[in-house]
Protein backbone atom coordinates (compact mmCIF):
# COMPACT_ATOMS: atom_id res chain seq x y z
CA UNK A 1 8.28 1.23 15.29
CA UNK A 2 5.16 -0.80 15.64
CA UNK A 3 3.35 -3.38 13.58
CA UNK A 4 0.22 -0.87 12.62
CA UNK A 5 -2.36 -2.47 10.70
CA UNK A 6 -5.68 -0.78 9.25
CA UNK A 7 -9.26 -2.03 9.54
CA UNK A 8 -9.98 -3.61 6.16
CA UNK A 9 -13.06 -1.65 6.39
CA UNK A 10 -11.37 1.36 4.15
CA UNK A 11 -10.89 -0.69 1.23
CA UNK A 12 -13.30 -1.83 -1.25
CA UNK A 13 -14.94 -4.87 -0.51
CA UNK A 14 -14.01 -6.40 -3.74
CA UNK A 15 -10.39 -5.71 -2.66
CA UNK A 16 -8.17 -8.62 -3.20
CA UNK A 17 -5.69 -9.24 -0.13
CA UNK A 18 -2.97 -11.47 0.58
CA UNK A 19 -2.01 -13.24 3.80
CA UNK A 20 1.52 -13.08 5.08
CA UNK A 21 2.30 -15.87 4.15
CA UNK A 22 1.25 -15.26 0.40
CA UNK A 23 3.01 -12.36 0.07
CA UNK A 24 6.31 -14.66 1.49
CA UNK A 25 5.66 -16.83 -1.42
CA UNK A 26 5.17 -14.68 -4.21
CA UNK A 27 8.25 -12.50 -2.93
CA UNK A 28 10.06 -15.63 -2.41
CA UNK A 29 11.18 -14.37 0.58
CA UNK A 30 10.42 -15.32 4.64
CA UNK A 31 7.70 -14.03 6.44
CA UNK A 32 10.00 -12.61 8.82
CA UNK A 33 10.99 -9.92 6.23
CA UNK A 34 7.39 -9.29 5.01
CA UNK A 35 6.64 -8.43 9.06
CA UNK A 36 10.08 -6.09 8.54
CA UNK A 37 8.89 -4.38 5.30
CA UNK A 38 5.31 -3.57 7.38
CA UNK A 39 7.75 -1.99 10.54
CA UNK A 40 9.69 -0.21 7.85
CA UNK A 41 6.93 1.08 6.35
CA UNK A 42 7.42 -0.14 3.31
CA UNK A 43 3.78 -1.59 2.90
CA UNK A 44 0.82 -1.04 4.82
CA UNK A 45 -1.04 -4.03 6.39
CA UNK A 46 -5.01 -4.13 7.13
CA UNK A 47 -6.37 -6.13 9.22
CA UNK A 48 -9.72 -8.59 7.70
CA UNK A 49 -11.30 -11.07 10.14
CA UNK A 50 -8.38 -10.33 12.85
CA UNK A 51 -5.52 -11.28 10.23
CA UNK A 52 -2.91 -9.09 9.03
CA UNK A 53 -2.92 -8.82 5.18
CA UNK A 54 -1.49 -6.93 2.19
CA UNK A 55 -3.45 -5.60 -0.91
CA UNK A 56 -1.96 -7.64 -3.65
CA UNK A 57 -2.23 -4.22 -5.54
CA UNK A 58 0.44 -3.65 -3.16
CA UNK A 59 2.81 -6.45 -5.54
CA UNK A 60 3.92 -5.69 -9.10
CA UNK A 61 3.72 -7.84 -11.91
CA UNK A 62 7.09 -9.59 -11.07
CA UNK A 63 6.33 -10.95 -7.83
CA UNK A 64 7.82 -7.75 -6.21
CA UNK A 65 6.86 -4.92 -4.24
CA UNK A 66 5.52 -2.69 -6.83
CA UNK A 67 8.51 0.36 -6.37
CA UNK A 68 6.43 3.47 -6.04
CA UNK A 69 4.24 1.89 -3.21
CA UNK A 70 7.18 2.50 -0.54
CA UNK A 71 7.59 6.22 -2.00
CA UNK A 72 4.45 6.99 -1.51
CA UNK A 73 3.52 5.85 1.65
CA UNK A 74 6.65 7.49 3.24
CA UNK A 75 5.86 11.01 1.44
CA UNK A 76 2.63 11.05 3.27
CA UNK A 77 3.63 9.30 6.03
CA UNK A 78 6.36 11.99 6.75
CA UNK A 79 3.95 14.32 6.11
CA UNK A 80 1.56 13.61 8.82
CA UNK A 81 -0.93 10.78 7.04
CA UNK A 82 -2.11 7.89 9.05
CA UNK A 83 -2.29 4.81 7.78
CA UNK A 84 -5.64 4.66 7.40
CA UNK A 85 -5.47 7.53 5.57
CA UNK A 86 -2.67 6.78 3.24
CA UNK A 87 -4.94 3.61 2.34
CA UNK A 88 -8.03 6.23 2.16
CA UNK A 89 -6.21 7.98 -0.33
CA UNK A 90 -4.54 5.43 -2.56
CA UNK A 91 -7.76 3.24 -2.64
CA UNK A 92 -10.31 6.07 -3.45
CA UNK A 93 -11.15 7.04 -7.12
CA UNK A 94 -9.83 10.25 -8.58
CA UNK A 95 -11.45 10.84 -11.78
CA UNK A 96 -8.63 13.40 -12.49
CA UNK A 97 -5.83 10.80 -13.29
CA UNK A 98 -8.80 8.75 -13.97
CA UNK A 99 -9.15 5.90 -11.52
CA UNK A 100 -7.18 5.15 -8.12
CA UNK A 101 -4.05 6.28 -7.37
CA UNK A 102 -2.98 2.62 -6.53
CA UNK A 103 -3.75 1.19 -9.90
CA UNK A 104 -1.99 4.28 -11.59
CA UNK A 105 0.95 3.46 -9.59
CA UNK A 106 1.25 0.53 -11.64
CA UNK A 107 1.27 2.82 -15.08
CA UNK A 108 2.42 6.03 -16.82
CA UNK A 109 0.62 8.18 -14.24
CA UNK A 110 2.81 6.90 -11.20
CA UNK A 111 4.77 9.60 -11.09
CA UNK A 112 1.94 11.91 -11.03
CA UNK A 113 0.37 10.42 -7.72
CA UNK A 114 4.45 10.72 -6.10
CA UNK A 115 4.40 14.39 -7.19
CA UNK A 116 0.48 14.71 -5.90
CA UNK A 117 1.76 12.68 -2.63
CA UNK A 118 4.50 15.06 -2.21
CA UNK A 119 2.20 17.88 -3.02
CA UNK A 120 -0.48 16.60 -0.34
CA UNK A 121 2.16 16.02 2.52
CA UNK A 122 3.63 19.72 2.81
């Protein structure tokens, strides 16, 4: 599988991203695996100024992948979704949960936006 990244330009401006390298840090793991967990799909890279980076939305509050992000992105990914339209998706507001589904990933809605991504990808 490749390295796909997504043009930056489907995300808020106001966006806050993380290099590579950040994310290695705050994971405290190499950058080696943060490149793996992109191939895997596991997170979704975009691509500001010709870098690769990673929402920090992306991260939970204990320096980890937050653990419905993966979920997510392979329900609609194995559904047909790009990548640039799984970002489309997770970054655009929804006033019926209310708000994003990428902040409500990080609350008691989560499991709303899995059963909406499952839902959205059959």
């Amino acid at each position: 599988m490749s390295l796909q990244t997504v043009s930056s330009d489907v995300l808020p401006a106001s966006e806050e991203l993380l290099t590579l390298e950040e994310v290695s840090e705050r994971l405290g793991i190499v950058v080696t695996r943060v490149i793996d967990m992109i191939r895997d799909h596991k997170i979704i890279a975009v691509r500001y100024h010709g870098v690769r980076m990673i929402p920090e939305i992306f991260l939970g509050e204990k320096d980890t992948v937050n653990r419905f992000v993966p979920g997510v992105i392979a329900l609609l990914s194995d559904g047909g979704y790009s990548d640039e339209e799984i970002i489309r998706y997770l970054f655009a507001e929804d006033e019926t949960l209310p708000g994003r589904p990428v902040d409500a990933l990080h609350g008691h809605l989560a499991r709303e936006v899995m059963r909406r991504a499952q839902a959205m990808a059959l």
